[in-house]
N, C-alpha and C. Protein backbone atom coordinates (compact mmCIF):
# COMPACT_ATOMS: atom_id res chain seq x y z
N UNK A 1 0.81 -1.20 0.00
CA UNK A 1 0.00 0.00 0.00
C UNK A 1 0.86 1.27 0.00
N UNK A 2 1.88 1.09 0.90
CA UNK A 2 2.97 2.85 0.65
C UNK A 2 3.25 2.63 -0.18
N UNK A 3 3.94 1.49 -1.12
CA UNK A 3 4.59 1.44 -2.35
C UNK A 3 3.66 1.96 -3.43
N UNK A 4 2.25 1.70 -3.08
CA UNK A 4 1.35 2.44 -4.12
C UNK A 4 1.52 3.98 -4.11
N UNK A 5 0.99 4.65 -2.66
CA UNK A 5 0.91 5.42 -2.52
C UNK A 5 2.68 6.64 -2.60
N UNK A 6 3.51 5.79 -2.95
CA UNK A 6 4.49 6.61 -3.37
C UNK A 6 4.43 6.80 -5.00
N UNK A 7 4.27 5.43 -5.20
CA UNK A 7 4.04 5.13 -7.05
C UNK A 7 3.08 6.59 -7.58
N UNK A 8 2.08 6.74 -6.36
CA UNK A 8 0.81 7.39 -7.29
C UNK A 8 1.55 9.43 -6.63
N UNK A 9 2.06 9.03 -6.38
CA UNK A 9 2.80 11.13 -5.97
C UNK A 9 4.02 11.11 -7.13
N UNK A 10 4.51 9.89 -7.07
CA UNK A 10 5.87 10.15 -7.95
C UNK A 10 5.49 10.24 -9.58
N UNK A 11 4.32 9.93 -9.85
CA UNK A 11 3.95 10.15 -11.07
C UNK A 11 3.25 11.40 -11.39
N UNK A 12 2.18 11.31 -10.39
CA UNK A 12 1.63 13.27 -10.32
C UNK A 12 2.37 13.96 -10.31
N UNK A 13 4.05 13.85 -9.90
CA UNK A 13 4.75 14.80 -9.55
C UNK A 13 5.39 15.17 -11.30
N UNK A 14 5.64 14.15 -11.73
CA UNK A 14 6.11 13.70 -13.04
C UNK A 14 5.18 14.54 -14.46
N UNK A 15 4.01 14.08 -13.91
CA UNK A 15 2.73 14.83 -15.01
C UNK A 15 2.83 16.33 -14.55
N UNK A 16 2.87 16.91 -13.33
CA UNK A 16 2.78 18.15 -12.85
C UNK A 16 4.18 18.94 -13.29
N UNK A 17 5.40 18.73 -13.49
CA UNK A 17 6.48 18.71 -14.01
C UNK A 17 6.49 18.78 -15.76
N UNK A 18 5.57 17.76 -16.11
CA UNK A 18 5.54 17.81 -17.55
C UNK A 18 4.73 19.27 -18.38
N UNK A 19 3.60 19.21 -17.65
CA UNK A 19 2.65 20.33 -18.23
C UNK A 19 3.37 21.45 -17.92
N UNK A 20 4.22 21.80 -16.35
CA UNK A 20 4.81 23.06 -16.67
C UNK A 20 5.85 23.64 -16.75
N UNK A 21 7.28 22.33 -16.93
CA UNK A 21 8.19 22.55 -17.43
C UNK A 21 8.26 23.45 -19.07
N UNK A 22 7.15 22.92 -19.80
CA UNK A 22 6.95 23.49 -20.95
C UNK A 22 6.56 24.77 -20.79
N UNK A 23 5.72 25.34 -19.79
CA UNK A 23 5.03 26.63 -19.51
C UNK A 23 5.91 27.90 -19.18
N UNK A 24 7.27 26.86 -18.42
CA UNK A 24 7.91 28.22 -18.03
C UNK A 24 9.40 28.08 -18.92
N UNK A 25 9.28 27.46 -19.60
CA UNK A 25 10.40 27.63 -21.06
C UNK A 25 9.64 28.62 -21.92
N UNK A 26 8.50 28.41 -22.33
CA UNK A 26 7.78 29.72 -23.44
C UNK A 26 7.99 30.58 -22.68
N UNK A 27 7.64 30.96 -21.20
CA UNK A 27 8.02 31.92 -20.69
C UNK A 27 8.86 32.95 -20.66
N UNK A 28 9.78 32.49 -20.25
CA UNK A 28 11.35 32.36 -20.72
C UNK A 28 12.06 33.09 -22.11
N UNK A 29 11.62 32.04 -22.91
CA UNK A 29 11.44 32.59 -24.64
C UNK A 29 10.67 33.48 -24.58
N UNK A 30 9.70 34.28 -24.37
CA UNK A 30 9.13 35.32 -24.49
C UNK A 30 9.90 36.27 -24.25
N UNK A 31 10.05 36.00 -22.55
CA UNK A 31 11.17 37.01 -21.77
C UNK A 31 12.20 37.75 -22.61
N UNK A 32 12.88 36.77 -23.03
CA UNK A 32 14.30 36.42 -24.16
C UNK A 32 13.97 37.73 -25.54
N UNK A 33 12.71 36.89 -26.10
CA UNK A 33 12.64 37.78 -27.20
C UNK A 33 12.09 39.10 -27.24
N UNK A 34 11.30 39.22 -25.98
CA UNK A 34 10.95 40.74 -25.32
C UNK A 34 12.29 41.77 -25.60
N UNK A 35 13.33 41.14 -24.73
CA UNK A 35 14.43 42.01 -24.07
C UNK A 35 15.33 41.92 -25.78
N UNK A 36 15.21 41.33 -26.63
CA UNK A 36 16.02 41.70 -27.92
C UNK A 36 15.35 42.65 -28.88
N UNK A 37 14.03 42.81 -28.37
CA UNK A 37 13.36 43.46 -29.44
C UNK A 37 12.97 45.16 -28.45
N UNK A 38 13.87 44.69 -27.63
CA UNK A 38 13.22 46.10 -26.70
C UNK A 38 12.60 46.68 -26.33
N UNK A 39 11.69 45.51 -26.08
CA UNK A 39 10.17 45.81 -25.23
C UNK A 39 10.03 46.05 -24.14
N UNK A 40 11.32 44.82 -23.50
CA UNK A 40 11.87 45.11 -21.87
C UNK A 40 12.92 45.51 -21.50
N UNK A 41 12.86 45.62 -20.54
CA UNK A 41 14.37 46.30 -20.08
C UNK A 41 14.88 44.67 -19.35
N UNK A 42 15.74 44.82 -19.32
CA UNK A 42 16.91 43.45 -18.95
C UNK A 42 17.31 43.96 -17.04
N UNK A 43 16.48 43.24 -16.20
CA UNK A 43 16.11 43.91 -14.75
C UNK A 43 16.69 42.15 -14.29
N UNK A 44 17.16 42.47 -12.81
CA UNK A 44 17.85 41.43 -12.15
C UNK A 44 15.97 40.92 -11.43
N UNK A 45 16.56 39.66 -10.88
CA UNK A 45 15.38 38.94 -10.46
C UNK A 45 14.04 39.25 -9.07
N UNK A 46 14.52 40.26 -8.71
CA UNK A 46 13.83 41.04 -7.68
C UNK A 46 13.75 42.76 -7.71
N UNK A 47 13.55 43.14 -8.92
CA UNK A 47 13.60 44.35 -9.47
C UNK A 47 11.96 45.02 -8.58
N UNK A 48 11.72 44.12 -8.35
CA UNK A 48 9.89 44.84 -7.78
C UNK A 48 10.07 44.87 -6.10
N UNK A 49 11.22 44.73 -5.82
CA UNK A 49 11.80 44.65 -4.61
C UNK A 49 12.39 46.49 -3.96
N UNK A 50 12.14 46.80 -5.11
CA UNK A 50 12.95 48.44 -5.41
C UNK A 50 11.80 49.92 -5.32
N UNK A 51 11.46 50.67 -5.01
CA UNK A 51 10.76 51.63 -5.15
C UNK A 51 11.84 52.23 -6.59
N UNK A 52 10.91 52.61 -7.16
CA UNK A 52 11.45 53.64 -8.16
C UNK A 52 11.06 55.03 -8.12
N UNK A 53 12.44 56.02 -8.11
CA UNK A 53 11.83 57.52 -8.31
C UNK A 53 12.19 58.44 -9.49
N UNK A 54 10.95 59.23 -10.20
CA UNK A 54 11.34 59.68 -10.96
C UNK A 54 11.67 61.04 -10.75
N UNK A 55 12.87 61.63 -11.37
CA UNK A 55 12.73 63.27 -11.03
C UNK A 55 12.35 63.79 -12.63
N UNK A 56 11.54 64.51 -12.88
CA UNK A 56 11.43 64.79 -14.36
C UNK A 56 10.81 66.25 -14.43
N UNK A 57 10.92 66.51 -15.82
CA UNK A 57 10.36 68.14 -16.51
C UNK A 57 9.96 67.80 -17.21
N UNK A 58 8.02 67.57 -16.91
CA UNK A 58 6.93 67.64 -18.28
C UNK A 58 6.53 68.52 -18.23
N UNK A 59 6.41 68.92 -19.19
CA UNK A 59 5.79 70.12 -19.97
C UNK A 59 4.21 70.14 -19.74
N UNK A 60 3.55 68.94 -20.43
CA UNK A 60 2.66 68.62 -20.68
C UNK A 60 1.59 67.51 -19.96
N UNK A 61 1.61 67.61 -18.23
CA UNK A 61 1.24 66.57 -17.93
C UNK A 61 -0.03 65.63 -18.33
N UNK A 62 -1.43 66.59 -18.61
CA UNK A 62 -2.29 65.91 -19.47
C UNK A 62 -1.46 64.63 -20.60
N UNK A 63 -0.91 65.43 -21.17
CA UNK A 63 -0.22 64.39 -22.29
C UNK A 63 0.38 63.71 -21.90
N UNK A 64 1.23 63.55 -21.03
CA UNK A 64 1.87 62.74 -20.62
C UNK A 64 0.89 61.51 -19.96
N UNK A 65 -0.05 61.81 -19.23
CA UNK A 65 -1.13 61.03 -18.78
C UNK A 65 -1.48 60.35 -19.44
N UNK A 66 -2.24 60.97 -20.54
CA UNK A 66 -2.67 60.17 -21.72
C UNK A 66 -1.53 58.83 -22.30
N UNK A 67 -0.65 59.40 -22.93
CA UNK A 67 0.43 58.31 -23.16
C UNK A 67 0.35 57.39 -22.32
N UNK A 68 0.44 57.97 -21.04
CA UNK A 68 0.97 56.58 -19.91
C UNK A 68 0.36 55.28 -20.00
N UNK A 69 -1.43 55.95 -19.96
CA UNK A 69 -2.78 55.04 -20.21
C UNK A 69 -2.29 54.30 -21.30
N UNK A 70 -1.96 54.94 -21.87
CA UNK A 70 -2.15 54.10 -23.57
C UNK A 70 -0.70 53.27 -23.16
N UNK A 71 0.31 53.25 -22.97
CA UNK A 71 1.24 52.69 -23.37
C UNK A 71 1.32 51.27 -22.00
N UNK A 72 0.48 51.45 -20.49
CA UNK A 72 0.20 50.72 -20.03
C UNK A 72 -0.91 49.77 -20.48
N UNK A 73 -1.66 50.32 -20.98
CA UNK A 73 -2.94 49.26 -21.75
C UNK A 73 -2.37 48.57 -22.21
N UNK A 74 -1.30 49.15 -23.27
CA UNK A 74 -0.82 48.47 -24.76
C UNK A 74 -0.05 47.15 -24.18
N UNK A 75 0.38 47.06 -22.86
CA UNK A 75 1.13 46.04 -22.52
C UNK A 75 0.28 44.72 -22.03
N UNK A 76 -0.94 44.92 -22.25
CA UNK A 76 -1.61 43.87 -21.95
C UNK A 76 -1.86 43.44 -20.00
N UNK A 77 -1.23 43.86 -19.39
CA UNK A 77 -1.03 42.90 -18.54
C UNK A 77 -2.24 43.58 -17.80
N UNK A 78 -2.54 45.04 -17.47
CA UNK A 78 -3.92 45.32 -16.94
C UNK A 78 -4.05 46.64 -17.31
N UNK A 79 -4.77 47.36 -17.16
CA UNK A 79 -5.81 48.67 -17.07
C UNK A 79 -5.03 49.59 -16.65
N UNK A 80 -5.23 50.76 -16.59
CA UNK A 80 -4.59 52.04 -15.77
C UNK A 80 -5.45 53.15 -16.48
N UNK A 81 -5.92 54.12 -15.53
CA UNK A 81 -6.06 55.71 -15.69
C UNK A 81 -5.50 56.47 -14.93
N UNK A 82 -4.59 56.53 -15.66
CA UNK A 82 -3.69 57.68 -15.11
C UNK A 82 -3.87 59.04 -13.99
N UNK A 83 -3.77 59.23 -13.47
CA UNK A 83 -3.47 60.62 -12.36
C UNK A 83 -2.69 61.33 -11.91
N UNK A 84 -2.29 62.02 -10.89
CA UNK A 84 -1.16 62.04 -9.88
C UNK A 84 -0.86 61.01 -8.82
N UNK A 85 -1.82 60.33 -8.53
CA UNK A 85 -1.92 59.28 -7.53
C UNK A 85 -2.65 58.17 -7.88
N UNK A 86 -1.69 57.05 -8.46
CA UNK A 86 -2.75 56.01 -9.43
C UNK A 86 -2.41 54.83 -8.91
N UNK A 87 -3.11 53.71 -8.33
CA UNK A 87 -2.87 52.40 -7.88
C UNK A 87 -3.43 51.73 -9.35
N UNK A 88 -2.05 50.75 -9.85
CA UNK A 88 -2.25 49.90 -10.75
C UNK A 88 -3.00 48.41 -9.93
N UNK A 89 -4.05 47.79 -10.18
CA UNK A 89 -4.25 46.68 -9.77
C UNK A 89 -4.17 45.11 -10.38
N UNK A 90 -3.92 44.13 -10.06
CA UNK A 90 -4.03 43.32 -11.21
C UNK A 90 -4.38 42.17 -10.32
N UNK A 91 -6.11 41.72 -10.44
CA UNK A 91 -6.66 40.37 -9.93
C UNK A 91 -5.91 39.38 -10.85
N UNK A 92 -5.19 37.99 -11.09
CA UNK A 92 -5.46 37.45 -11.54
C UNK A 92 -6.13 35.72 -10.93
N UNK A 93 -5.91 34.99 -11.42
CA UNK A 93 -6.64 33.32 -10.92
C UNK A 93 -5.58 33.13 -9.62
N UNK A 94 -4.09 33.02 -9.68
CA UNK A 94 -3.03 33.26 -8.88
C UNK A 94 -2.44 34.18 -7.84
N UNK A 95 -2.42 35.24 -8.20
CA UNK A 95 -1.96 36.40 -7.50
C UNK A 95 -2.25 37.57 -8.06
N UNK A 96 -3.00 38.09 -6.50
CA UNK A 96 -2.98 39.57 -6.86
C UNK A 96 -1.82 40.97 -6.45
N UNK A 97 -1.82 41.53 -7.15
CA UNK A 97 -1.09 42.21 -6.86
C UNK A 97 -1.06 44.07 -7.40
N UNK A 98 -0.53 45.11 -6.62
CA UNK A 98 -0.89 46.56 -6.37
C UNK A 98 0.22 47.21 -6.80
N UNK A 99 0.29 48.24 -7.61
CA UNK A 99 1.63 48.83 -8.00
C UNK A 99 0.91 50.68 -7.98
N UNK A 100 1.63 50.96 -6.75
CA UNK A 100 1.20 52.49 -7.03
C UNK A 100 2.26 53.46 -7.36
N UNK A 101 1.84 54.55 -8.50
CA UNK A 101 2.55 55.39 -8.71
C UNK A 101 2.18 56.71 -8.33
N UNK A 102 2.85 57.53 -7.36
CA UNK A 102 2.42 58.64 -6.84
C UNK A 102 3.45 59.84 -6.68
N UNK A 103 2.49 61.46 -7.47
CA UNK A 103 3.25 62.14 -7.35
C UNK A 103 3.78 62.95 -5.87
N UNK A 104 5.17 63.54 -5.30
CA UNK A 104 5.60 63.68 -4.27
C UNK A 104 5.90 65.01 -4.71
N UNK A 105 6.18 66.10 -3.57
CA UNK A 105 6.37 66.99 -3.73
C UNK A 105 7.98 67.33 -4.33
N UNK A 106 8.21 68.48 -4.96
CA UNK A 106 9.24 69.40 -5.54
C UNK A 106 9.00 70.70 -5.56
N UNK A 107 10.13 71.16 -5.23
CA UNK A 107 10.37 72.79 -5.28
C UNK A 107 11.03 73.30 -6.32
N UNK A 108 11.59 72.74 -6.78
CA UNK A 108 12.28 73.02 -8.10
C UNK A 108 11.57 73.04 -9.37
N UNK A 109 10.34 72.95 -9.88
CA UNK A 109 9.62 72.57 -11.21
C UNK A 109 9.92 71.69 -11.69
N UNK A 110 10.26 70.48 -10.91
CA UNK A 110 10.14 69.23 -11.55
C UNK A 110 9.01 68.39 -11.05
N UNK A 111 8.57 67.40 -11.78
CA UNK A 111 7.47 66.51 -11.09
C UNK A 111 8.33 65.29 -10.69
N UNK A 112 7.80 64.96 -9.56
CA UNK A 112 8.62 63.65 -8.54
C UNK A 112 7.43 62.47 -8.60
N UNK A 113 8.18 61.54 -8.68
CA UNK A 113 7.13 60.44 -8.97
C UNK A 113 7.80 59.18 -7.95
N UNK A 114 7.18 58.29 -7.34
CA UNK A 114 7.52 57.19 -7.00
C UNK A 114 7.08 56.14 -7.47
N UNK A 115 7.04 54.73 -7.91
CA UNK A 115 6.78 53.77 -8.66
C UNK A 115 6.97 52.21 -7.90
N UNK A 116 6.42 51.66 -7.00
CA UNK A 116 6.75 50.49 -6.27
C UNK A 116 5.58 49.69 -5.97
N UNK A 117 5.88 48.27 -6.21
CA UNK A 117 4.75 47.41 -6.04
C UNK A 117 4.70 47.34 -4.18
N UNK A 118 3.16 47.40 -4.01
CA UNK A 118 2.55 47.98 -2.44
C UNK A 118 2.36 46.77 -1.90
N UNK A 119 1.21 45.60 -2.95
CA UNK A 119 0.74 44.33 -2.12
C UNK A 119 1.20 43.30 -3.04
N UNK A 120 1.11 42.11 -2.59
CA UNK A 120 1.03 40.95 -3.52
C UNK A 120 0.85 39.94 -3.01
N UNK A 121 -0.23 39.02 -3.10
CA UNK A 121 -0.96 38.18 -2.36
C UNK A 121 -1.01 36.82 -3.47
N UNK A 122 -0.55 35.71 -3.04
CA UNK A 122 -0.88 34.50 -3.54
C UNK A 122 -2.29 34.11 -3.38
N UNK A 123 -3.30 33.65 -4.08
CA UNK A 123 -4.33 33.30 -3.97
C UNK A 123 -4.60 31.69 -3.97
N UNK A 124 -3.27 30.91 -4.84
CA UNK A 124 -3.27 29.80 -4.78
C UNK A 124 -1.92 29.32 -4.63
N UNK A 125 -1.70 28.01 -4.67
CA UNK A 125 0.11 28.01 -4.32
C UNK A 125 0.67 28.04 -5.93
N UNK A 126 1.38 28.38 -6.35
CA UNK A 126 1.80 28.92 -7.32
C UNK A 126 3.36 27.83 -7.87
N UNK A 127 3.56 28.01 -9.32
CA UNK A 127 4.25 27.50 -9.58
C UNK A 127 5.38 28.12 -9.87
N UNK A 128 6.73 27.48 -10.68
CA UNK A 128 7.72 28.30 -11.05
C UNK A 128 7.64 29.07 -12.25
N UNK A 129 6.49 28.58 -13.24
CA UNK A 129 6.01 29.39 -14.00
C UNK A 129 5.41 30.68 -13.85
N UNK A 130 4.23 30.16 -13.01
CA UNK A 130 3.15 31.12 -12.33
C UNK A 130 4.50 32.40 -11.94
N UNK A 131 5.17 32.22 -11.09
CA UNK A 131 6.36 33.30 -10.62
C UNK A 131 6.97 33.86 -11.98
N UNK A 132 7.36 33.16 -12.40
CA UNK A 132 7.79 34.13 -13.83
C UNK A 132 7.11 34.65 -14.30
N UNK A 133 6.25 34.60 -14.51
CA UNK A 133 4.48 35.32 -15.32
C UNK A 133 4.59 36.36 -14.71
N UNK A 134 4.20 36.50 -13.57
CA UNK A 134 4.13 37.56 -12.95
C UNK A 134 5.56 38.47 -12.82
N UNK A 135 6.22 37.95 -12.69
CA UNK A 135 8.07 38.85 -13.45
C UNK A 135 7.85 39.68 -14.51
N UNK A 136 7.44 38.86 -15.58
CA UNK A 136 7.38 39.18 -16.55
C UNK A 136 6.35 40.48 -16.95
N UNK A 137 4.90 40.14 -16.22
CA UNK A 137 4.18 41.32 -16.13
C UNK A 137 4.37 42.23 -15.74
N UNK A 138 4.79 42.12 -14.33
CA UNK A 138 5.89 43.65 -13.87
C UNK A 138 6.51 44.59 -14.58
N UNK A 139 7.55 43.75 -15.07
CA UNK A 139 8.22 43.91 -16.23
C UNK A 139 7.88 44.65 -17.18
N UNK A 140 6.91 44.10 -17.84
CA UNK A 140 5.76 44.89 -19.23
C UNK A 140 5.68 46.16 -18.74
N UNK A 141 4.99 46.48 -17.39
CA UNK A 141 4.49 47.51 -16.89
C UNK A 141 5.67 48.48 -16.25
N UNK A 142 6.46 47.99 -15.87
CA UNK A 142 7.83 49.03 -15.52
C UNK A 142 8.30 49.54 -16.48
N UNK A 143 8.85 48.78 -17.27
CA UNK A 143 9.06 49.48 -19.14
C UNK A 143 7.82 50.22 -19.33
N UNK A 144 6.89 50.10 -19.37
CA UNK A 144 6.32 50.75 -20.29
C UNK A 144 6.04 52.41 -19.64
N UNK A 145 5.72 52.68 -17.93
CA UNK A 145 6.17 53.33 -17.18
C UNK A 145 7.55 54.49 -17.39
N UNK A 146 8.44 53.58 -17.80
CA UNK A 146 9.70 54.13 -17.27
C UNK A 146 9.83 54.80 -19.55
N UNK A 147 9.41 54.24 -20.29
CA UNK A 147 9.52 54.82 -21.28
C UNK A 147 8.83 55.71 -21.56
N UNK A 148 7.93 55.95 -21.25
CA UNK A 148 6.76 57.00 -20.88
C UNK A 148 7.36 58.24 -20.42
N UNK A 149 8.00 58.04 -19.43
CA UNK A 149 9.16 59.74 -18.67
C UNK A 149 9.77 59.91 -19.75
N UNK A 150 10.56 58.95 -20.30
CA UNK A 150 11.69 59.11 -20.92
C UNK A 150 10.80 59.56 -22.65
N UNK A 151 10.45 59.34 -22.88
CA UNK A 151 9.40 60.07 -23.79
C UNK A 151 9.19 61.29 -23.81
N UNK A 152 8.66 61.98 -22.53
CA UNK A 152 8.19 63.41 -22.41
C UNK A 152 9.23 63.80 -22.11
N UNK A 153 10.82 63.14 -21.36
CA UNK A 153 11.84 64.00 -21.12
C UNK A 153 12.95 63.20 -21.05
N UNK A 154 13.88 63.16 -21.55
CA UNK A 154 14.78 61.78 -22.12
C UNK A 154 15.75 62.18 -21.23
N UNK A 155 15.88 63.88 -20.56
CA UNK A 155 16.98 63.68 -19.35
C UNK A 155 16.26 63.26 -17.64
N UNK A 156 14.90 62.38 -18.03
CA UNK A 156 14.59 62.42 -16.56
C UNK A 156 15.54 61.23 -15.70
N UNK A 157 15.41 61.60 -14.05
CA UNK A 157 16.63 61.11 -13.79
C UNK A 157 15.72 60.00 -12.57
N UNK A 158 16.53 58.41 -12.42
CA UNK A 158 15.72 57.52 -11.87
C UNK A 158 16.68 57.20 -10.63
N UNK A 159 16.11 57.15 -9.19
CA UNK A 159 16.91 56.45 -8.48
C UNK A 159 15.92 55.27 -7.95
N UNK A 160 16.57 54.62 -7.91
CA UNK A 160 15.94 53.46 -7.22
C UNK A 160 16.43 53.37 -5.53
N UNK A 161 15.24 52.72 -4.45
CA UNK A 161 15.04 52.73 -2.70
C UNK A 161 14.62 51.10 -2.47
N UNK A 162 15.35 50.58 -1.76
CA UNK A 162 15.14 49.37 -1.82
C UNK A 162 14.07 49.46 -0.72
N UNK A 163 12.91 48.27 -1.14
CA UNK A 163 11.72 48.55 0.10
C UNK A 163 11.32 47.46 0.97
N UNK A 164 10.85 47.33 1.93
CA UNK A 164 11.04 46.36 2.91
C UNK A 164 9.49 45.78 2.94
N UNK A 165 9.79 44.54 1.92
CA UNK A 165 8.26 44.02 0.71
C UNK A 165 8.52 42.71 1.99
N UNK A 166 6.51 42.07 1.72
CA UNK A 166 6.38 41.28 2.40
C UNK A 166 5.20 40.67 2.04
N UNK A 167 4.89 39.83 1.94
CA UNK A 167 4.38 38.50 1.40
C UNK A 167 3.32 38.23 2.13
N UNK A 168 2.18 38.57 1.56
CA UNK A 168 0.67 37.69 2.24
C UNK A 168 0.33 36.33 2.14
N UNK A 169 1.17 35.39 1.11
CA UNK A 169 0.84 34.10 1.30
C UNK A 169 0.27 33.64 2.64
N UNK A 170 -0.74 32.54 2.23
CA UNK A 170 -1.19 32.13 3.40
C UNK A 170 -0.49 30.73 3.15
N UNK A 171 0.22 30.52 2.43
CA UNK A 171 0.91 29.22 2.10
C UNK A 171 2.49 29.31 2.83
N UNK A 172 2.65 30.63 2.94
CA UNK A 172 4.34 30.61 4.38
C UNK A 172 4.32 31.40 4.51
């Protein structure tokens, strides 16, 4: 009977392995051909670990707004209307997760921006795919963010604040 009951995990484990070893190689390859075609930026593996700040001179913030919308839509991964104070949200089946961008004060006539993911909640236990997916979406949305400044002002200047992120799993 254990000999079954090992037989019957070591094979689920095998089928569970099969379906998404393949899942997080396309992944991967996406990733890959994203970052050659310069869709993404080429970011180390905990890049959402970072507050981002922007210091910049728009001219035009309406416009700039507008763009943002559009160039976050265009990335597929979720929604945005733009503001001074905009929480990106993204339900998905897996994990949810909160990315707010908010403007901070300046005295100088520049607009100050901060950019850092707030929540992120596992909804189910997740795979090594599932984790890259969500990399990857980040990703979409930080590029598309960070080309957006650099659009309305190609000398805007970025520092990055490392932030002290923490994990709602109810799984650890």
């Amino acid at each position: 009977m254990i000999l079954f009951i090992i037989l019957l995990v070591v094979v689920v484990a095998a089928i569970t392995l099969a379906v998404k070893l393949p899942e997080a190689k396309r992944i991967r390859a996406k990733r890959l051909e994203a970052e050659r075609n310069g869709m993404l930026i080429k970011r180390r593996a905990s890049f959402y670990e970072d507050k981002e700040f922007f210091k910049s001179y728009i001219q035009d913030p309406n416009s700039f707004f507008n763009a943002l919308t559009a160039n976050v839509q265009a990335t597929g991964v979720c929604s945005f209307s733009g503001n001074y104070n905009s929480r990106i949200v993204y339900n998905g089946l897996k994990v949810r997760w909160t990315v707010v961008l908010e403007r901070l004060q300046s005295n100088d006539g520049s607009m100050i921006f901060s950019l850092g993911l707030t929540h992120y909640e596992q909804t189910q236990l997740s795979s090594v795919a599932d984790v890259s997916a969500l990399h990857l979406d980040l990703n979409y949305l930080y590029t598309a963010i960070e080309r957006t400044f650099l659009q309305f002002d190609p000398n805007t200047q970025l520092n990055l604040q490392a932030i002290n992120f923490k994990n709602n799993s109810k799984y650890y």
